[in-house]
C-alpha atoms as a PDB file:
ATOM      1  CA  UNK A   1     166.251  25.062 118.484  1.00  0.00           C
ATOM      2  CA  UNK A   2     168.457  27.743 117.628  1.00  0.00           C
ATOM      3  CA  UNK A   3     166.735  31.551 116.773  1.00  0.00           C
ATOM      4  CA  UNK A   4     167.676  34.525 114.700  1.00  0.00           C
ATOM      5  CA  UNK A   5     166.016  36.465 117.356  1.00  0.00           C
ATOM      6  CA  UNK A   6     167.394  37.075 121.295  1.00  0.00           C
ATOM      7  CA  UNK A   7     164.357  34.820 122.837  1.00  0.00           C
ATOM      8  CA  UNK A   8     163.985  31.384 124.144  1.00  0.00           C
ATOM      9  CA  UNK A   9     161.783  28.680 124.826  1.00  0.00           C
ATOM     10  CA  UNK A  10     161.272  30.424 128.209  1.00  0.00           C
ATOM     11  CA  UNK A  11     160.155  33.891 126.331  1.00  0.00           C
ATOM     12  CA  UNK A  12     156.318  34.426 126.579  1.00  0.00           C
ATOM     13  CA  UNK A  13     154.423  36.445 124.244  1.00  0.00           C
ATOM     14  CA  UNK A  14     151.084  38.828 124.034  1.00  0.00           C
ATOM     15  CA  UNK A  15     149.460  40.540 121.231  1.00  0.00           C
ATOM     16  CA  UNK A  16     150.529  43.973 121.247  1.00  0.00           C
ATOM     17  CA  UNK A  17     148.379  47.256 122.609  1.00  0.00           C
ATOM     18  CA  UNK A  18     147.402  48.288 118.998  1.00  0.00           C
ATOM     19  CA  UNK A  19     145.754  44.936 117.970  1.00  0.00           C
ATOM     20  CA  UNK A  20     142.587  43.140 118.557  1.00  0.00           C
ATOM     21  CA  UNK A  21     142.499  39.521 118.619  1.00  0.00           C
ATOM     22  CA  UNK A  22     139.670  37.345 118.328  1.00  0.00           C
ATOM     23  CA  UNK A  23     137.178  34.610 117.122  1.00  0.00           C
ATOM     24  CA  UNK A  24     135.388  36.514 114.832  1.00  0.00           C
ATOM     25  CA  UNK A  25     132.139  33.967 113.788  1.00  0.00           C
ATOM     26  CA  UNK A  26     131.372  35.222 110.568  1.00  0.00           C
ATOM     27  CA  UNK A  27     134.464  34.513 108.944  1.00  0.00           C
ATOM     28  CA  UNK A  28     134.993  31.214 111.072  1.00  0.00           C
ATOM     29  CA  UNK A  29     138.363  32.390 111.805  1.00  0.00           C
ATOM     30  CA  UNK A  30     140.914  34.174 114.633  1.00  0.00           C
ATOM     31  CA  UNK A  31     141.249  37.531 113.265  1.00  0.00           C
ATOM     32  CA  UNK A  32     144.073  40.436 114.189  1.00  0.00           C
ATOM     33  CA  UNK A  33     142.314  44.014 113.962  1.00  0.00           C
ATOM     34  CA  UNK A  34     144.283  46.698 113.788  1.00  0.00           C
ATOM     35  CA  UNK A  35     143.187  50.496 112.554  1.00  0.00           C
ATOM     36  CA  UNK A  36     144.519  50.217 109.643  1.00  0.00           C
ATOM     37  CA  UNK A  37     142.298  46.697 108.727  1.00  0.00           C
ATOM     38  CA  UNK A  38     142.500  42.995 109.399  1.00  0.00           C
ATOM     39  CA  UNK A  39     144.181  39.998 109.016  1.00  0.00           C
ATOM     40  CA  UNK A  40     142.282  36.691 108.391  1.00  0.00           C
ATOM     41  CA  UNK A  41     144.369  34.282 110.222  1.00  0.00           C
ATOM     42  CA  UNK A  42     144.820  30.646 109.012  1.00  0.00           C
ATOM     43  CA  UNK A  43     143.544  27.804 111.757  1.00  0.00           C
ATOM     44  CA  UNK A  44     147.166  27.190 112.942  1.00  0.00           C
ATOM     45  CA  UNK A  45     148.038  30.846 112.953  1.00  0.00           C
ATOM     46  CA  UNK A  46     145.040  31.556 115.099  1.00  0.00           C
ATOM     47  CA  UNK A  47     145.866  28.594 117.569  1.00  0.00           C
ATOM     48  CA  UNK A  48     149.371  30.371 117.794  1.00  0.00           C
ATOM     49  CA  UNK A  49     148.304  33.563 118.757  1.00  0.00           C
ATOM     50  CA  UNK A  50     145.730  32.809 120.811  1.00  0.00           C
ATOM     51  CA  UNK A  51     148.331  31.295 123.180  1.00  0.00           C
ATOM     52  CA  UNK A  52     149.864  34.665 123.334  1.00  0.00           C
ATOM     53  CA  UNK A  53     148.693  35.467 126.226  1.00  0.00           C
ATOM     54  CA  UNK A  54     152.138  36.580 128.132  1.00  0.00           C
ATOM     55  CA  UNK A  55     151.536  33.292 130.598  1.00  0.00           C
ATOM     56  CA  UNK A  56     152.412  30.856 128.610  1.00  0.00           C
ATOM     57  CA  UNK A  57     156.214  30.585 126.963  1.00  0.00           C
ATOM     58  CA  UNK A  58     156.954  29.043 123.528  1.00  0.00           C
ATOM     59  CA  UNK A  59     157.965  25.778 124.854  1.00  0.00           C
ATOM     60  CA  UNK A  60     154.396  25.640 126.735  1.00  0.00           C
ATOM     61  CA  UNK A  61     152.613  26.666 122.905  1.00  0.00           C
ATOM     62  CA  UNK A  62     155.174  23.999 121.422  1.00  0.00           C
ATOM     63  CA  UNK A  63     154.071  21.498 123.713  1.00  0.00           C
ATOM     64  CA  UNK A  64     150.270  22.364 123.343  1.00  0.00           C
ATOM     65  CA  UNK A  65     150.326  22.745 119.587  1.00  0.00           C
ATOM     66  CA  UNK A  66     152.261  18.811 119.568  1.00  0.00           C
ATOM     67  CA  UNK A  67     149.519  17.650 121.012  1.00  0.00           C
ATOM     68  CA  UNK A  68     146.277  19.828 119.476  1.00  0.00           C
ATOM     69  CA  UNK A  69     148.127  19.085 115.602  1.00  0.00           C
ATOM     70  CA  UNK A  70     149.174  15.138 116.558  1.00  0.00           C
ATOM     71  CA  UNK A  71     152.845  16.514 115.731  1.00  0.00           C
ATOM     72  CA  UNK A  72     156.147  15.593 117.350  1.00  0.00           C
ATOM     73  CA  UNK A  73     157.616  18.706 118.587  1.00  0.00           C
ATOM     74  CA  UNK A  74     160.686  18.594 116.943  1.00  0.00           C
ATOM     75  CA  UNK A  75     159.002  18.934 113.800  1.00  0.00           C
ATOM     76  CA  UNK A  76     156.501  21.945 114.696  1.00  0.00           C
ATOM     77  CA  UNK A  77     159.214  23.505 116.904  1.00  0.00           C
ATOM     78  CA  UNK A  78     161.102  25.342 114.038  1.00  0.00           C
ATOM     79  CA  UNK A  79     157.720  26.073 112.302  1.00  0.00           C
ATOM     80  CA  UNK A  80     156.337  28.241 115.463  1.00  0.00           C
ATOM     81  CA  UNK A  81     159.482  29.985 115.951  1.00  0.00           C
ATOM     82  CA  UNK A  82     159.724  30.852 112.364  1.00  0.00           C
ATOM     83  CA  UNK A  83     156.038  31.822 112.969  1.00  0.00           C
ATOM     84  CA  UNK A  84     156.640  34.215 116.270  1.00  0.00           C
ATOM     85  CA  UNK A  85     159.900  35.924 114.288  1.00  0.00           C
ATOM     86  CA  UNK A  86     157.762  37.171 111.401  1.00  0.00           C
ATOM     87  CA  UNK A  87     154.712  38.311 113.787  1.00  0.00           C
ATOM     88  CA  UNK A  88     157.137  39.791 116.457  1.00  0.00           C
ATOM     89  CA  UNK A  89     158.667  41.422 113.462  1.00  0.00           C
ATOM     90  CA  UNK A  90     155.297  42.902 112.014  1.00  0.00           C
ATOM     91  CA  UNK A  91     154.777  44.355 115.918  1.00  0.00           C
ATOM     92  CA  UNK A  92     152.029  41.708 116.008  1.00  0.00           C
ATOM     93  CA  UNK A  93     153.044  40.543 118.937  1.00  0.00           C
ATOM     94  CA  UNK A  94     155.942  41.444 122.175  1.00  0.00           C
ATOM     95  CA  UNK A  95     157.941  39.909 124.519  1.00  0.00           C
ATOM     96  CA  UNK A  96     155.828  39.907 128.142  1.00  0.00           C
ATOM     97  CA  UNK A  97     158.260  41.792 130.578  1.00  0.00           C
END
């Protein structure tokens, strides 16, 4: 899979400093608090982000989310990374150094 952005299958991500992430029960979702407000993530969102956890790398969440979502990996592969641009782009998330 081929990326606009300069990371890999290899790259792992974390939430960034600013945000909060979490199960939050009463809206039966994983939310991303911020000061500013929230965002009510969707179930596969949430399952994407909580693997952000700067151990594992994309191919690892790839591989996970195949098997969680009953997916082949070629087809969910794009999807994530399309996924990771736009949240790496809104500073949701950064590369683990």
């Amino acid at each position: 899979m081929t990326n606009s952005n300069n990371y890999t299958g290899l790259t792992r991500f974390r939430i960034a400093p600013v945000f909060m992430f979490r199960w939050e029960e009463s809206q039966q979702a994983y939310v991303l608090m911020y000061p500013e407000g929230i965002v009510k993530l969707n179930p596969t969102a949430g399952e994407i982000l909580n693997r952000c956890d700067g151990a594992r790398t994309v191919s690892d969440i790839v591989a996970e989310l195949s098997g969680l979502f009953s997916e082949a990996p070629d087809f969910i592969e794009p999807r994530i990374h399309q996924f990771l641009e736009v949240c790496h782009g809104k500073g949701w998330i950064q590369p683990e150094s």
